[in-house]
Protein backbone atom coordinates (compact mmCIF):
# COMPACT_ATOMS: atom_id res chain seq x y z
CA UNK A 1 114.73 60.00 223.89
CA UNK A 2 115.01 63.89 223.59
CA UNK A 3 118.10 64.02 226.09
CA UNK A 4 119.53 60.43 224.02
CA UNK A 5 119.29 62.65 220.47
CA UNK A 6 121.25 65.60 222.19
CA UNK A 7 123.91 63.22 222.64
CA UNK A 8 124.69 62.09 219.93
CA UNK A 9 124.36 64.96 218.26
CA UNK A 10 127.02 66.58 220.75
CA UNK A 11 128.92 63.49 220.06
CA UNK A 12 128.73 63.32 216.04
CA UNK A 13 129.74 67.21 216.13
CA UNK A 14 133.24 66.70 218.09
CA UNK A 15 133.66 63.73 215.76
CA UNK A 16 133.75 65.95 213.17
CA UNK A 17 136.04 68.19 214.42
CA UNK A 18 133.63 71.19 214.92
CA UNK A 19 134.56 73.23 218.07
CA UNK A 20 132.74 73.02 221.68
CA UNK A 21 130.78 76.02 220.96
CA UNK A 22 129.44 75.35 217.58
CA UNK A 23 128.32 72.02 219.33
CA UNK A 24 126.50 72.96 222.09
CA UNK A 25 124.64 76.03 220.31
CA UNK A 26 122.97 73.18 218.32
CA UNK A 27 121.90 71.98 221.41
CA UNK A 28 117.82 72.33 222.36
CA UNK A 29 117.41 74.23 225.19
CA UNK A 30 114.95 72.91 227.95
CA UNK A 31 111.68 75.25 228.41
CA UNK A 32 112.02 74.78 232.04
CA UNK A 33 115.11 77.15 231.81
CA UNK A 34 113.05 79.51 229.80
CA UNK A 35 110.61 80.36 232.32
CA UNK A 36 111.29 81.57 236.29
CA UNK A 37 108.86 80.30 239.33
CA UNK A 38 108.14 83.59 241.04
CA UNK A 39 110.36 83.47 244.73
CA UNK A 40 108.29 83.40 247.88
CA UNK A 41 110.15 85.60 250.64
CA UNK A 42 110.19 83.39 254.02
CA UNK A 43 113.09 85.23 255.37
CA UNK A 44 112.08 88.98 256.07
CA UNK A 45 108.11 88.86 254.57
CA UNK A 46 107.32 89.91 258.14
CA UNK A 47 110.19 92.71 258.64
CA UNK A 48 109.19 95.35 259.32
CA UNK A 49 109.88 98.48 256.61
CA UNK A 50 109.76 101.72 255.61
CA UNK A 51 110.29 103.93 252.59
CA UNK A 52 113.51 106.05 252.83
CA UNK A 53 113.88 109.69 251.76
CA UNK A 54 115.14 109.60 248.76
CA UNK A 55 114.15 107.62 245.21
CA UNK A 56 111.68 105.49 246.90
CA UNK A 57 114.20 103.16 248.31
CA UNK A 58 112.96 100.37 250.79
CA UNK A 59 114.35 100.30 254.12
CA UNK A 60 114.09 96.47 255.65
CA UNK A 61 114.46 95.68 259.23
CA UNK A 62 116.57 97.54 261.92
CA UNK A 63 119.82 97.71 263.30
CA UNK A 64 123.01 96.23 262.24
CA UNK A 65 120.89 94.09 259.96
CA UNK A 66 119.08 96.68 258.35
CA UNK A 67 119.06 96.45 254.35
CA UNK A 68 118.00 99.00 251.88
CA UNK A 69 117.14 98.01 248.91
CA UNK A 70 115.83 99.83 245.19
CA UNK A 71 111.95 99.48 243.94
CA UNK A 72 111.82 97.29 241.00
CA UNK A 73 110.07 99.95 238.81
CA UNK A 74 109.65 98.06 235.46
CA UNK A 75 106.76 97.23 234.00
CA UNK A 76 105.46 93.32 232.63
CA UNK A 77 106.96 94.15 229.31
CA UNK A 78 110.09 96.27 230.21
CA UNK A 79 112.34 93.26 228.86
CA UNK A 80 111.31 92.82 225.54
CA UNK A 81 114.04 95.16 224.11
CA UNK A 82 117.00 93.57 225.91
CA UNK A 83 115.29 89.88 224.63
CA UNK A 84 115.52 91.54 220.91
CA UNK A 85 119.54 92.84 221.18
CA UNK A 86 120.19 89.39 222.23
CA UNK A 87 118.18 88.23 219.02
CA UNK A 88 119.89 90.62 216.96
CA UNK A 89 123.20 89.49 218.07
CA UNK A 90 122.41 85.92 217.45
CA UNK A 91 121.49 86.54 214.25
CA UNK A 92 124.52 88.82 212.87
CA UNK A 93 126.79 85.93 215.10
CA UNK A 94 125.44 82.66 213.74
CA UNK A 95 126.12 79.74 214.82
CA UNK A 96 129.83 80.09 215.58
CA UNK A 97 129.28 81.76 218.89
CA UNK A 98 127.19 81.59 221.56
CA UNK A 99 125.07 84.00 222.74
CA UNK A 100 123.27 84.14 226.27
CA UNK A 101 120.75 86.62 227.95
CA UNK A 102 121.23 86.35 231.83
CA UNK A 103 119.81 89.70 233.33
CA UNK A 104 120.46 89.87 237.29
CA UNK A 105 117.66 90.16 239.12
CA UNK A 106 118.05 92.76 242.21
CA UNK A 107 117.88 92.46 246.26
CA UNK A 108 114.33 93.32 246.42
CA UNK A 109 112.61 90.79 244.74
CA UNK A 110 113.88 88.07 247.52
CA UNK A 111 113.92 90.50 250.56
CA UNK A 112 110.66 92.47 250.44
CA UNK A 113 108.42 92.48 253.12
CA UNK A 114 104.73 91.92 252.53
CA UNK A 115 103.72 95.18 253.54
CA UNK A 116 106.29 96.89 250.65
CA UNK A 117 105.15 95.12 247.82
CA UNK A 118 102.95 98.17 247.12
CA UNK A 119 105.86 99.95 246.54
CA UNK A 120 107.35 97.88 243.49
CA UNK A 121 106.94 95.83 241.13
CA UNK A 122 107.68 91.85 240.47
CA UNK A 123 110.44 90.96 238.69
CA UNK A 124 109.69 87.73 237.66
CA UNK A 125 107.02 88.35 235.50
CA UNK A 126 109.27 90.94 233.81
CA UNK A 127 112.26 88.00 233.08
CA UNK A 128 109.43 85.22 231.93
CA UNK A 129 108.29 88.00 229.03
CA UNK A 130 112.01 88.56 228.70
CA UNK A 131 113.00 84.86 228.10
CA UNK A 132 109.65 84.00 226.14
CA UNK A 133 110.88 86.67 223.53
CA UNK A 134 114.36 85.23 223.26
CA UNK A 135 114.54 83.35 219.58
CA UNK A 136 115.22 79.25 220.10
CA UNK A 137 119.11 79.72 219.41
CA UNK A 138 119.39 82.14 222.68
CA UNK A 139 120.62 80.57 225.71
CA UNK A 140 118.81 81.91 228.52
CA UNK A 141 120.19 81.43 231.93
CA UNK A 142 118.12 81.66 234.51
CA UNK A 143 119.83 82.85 237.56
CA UNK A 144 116.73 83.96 238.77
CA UNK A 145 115.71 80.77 240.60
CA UNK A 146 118.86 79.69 241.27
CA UNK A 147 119.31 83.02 243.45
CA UNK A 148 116.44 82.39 245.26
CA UNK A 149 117.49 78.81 245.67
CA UNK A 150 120.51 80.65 248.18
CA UNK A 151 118.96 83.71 249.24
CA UNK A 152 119.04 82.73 252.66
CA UNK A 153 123.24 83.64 252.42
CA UNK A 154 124.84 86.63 251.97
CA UNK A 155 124.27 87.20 248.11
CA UNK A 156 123.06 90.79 247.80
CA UNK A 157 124.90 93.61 249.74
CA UNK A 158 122.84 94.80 252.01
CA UNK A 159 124.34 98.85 252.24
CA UNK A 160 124.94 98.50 248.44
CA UNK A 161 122.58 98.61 245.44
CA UNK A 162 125.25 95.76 244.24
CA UNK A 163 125.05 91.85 244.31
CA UNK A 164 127.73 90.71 246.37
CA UNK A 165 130.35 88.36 245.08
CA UNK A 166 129.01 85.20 246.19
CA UNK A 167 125.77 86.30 244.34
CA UNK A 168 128.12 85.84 241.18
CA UNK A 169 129.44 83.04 242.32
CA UNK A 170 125.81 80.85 242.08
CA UNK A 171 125.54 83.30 238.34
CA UNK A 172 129.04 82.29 237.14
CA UNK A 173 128.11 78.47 237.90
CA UNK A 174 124.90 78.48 236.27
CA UNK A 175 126.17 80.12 233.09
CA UNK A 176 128.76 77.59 232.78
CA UNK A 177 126.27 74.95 233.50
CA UNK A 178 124.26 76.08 230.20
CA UNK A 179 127.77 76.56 227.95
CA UNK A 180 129.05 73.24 228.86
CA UNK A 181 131.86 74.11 230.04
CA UNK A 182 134.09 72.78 233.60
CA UNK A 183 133.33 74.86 236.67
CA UNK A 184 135.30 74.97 240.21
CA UNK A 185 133.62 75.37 243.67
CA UNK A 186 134.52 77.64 246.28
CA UNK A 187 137.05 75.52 247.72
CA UNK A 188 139.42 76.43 244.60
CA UNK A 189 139.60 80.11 246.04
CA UNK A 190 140.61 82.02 248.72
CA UNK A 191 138.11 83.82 250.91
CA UNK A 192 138.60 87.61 251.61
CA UNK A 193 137.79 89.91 253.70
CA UNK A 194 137.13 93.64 253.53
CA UNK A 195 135.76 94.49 257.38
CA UNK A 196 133.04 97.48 258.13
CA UNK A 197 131.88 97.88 254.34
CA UNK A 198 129.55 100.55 253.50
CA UNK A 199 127.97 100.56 250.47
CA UNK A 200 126.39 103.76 247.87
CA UNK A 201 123.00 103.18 250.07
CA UNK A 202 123.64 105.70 252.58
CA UNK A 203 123.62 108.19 249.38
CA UNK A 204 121.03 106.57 247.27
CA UNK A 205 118.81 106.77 250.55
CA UNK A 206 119.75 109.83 252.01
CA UNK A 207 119.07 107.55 255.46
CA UNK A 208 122.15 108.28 257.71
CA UNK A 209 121.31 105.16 259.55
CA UNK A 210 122.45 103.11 257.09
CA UNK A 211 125.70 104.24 257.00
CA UNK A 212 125.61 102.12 260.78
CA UNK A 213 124.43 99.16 259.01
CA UNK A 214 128.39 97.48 258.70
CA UNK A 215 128.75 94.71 256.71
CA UNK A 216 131.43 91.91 256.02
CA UNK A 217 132.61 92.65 252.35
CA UNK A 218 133.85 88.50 251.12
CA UNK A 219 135.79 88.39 247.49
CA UNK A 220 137.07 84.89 246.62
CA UNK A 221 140.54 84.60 244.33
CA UNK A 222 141.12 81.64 241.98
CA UNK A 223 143.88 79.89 243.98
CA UNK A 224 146.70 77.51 241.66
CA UNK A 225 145.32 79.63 238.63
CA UNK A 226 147.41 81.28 235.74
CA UNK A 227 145.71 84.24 234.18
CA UNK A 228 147.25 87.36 232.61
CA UNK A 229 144.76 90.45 232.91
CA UNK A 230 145.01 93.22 230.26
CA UNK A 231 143.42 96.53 230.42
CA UNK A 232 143.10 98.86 227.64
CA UNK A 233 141.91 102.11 230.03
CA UNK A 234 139.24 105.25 229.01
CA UNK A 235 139.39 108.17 229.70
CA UNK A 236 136.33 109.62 230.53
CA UNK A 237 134.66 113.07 230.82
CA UNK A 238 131.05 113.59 231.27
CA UNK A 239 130.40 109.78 230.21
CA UNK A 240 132.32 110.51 227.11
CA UNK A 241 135.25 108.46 225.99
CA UNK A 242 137.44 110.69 225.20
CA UNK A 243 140.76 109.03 224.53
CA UNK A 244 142.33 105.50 225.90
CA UNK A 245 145.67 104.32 226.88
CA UNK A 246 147.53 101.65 225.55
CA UNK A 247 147.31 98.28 226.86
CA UNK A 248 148.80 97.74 229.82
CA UNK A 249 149.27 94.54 232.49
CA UNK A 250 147.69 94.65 235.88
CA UNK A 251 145.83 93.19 238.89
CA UNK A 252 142.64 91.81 237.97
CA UNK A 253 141.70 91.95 242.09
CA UNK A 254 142.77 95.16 243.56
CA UNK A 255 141.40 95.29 247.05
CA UNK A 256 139.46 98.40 247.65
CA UNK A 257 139.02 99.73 251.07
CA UNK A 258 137.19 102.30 250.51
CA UNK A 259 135.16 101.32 248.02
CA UNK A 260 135.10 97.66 248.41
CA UNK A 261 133.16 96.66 244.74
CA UNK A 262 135.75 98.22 242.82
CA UNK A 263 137.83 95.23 244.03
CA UNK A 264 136.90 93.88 240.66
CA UNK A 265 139.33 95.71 237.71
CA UNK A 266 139.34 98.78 239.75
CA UNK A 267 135.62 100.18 238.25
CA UNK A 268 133.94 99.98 234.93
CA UNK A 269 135.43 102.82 232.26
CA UNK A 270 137.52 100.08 230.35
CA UNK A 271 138.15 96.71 228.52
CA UNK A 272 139.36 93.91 230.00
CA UNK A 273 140.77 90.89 228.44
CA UNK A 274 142.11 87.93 231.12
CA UNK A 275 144.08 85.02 229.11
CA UNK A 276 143.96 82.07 231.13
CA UNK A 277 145.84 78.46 231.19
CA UNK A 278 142.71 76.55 230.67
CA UNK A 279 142.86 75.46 226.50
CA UNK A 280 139.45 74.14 225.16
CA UNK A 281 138.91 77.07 222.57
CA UNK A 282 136.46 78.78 224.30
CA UNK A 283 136.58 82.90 224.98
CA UNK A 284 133.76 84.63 226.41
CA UNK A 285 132.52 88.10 226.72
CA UNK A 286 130.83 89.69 229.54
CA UNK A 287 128.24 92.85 227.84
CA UNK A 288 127.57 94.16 231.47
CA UNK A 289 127.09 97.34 234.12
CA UNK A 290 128.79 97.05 237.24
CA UNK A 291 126.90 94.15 238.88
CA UNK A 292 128.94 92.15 236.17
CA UNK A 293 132.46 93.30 237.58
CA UNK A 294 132.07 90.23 240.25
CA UNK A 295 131.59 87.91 237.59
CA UNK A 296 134.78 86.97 235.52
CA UNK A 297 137.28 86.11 238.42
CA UNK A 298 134.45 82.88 238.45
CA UNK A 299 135.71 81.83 234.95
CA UNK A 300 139.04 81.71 234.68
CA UNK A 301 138.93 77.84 235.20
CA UNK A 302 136.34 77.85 232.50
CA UNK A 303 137.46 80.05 229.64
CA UNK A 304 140.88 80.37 227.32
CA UNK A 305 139.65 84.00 227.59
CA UNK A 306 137.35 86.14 229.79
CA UNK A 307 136.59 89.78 227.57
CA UNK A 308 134.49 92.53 229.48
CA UNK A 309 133.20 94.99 228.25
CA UNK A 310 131.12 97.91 229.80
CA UNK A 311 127.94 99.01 227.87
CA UNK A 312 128.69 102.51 228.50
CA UNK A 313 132.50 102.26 227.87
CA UNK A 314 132.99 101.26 224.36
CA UNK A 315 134.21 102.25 221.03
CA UNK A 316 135.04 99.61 218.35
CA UNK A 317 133.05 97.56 216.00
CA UNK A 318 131.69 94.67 218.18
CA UNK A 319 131.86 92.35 215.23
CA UNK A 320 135.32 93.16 214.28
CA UNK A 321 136.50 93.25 217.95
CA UNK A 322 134.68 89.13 218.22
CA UNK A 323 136.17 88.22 214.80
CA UNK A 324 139.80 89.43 215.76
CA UNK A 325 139.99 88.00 219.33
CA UNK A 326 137.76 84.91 218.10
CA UNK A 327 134.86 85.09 220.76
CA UNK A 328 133.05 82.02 220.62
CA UNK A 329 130.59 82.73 223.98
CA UNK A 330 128.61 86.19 223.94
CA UNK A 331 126.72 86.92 227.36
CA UNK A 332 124.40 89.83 228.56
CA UNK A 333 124.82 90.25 232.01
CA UNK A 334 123.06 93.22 233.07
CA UNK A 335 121.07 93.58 236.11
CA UNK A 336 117.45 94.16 235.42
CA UNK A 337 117.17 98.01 235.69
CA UNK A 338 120.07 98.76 232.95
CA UNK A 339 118.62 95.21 231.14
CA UNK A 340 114.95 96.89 230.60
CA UNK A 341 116.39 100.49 229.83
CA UNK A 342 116.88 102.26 226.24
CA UNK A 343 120.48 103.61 227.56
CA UNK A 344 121.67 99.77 227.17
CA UNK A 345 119.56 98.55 223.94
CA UNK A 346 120.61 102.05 221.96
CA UNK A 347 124.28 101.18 223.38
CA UNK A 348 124.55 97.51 222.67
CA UNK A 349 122.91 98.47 218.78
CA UNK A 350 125.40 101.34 218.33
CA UNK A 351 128.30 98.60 219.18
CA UNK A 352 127.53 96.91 215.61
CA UNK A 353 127.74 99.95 213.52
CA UNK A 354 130.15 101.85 215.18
């Protein structure tokens, strides 16, 4: 009866003309998607591990398979303040837009061994406090689960601190799962390849041997797909904007050799607006850190318009900037680290006032 009611309260909404997103963020949400079911680790809970030399980093198995991976340092309640800047958007928003809280959960949470666990903290405890805390007209997505549900492929990086892109892939179809909107499969895009990647871990680590650790770097492309990327570019000193350039045209995948996650809009110090040929009304915006880069070039079967925008790298009036380019989906994508930290709540706050 409760799925029957949804329905026809979709269906009375279109009737009256009112536009897809106003309809769906009428919509009930299902507690089930409010609330994770911690992972159990049956692929490496036996590995054996070791804690590297620098910022506690986890060091998982041996060889070319080796993975390092960061502790999960936040406490139970470490999520409560990105739960309230999602509130706080939804309220100044209403109910003309859409707003979502989907923090990424990171490598270590499906990949530690038994005998780390000492060393970090869950995570899932961390996103049920999160999504409990979320007000009733927040859509949560819970990638959480459906991460573990693939873990078994290659969806973290495993000499990077990063996701990797097919990670995003399983995030980009669950959010679009929970805003109703259509969604292609990996056989719309073209597979690529960026050979012998190496990822920041060598650094973070300060372990040389996982520098050895080579990895296949795979980026998919949107193939028979019209999309027009825009860039309005920062420039940057000392984390400071300090002045922009004009809006200019480019390449929204620009392979990177060297450093192969900056494949996605070439990095993070700028705004980036993709129209696409898809016409339903609907224009999102991605509030991320760089685990969000590998996100958009998902939704560009999805969206009218795909907006993302940097928490460290911005400088208008959020509410003006959603008003002018009429945003009608809103959704924070941050992975759990930057999601439970003040430098993205005090960031995301300043955004309204500013």
């Amino acid at each position: 009866m409760k799925k029957l009611n949804q329905i026809l309260i979709a269906a009375l909404m279109l009737i009256a003309g009112l536009n897809c997103a106003s309809a769906q963020s009428l919509l009930p949400q299902e507690s089930s998607e409010r609330r994770v079911t911690p992972y159990v680790n049956t692929l490496t809970a036996n590995a054996p591990c070791r804690k590297a030399a620098k910022a506690g980093i986890i060091l998982i198995g041996g060889g070319d398979t080796l993975r390092a991976c960061n502790p999960c340092n936040q406490p139970v309640d470490g999520g409560l303040t990105y739960a309230d800047i999602c509130n706080i958007y939804k309220r100044k928003l209403g109910s003309d837009v859409n707003v979502y809280c989907m923090p990424i959960p990171t490598a270590i949470e499906y990949y530690c061994p038994d005998a780390a666990k000492k060393w970090t903290h869950p995570e899932a405890p961390v996103l049920n406090k999160m999504f409990a805390a979320c007000s009733d007209s927040v859509l949560v997505v819970n990638i959480y689960n459906t991460l573990g549900d693939h873990a078994a492929e290659p969806i973290f990086s495993r000499t990077d601190h990063h996701w990797a892109p097919r990670g995003a892939y399983y995030a980009a179809e669950k959010l679009c799962q929970v805003a109703g909107v259509p969604f292609k499969d990996l056989s719309n895009y073209e597979e690529n390849l960026i050979p012998n990647f190496v990822g920041t871990m060598p650094t973070f680590s300060g372990e040389s041997v996982v520098s050895k650790a080579k990895e296949n770097f795979y980026y998919y492309t949107p193939k028979d797909c019209e999309y027009t990327t825009t860039y309005i570019q920062f420039k940057v000193s000392k984390q400071q904007i300090t002045g922009e350039n004009a809006p200019t045209e480019g390449q929204f995948f620009k392979p990177n050799f060297g450093c192969a996650y900056n494949t996605f809009m070439g990095g993070d110090t700028k705004i980036t607006k993709v129209h696409t040929s898809v016409d339903n009304g609907r224009r999102i915006i991605i509030f991320k850190d760089s685990f969000g880069n590998a996100i958009p070039g998902y939704l560009f079967y999805s969206f009218e318009e795909v907006h993302v925008i940097d928490f460290r790298y911005f400088n208008r009036n959020i509410l003006t900037y959603i008003k002018d380019n009429k945003i009608t989906d809103v959704v924070f994508a941050n992975n759990l680290t930057h999601a439970c930290g003040k430098a993205s709540y005090n960031a995301y706050k300043r955004f309204l006032t500013q």
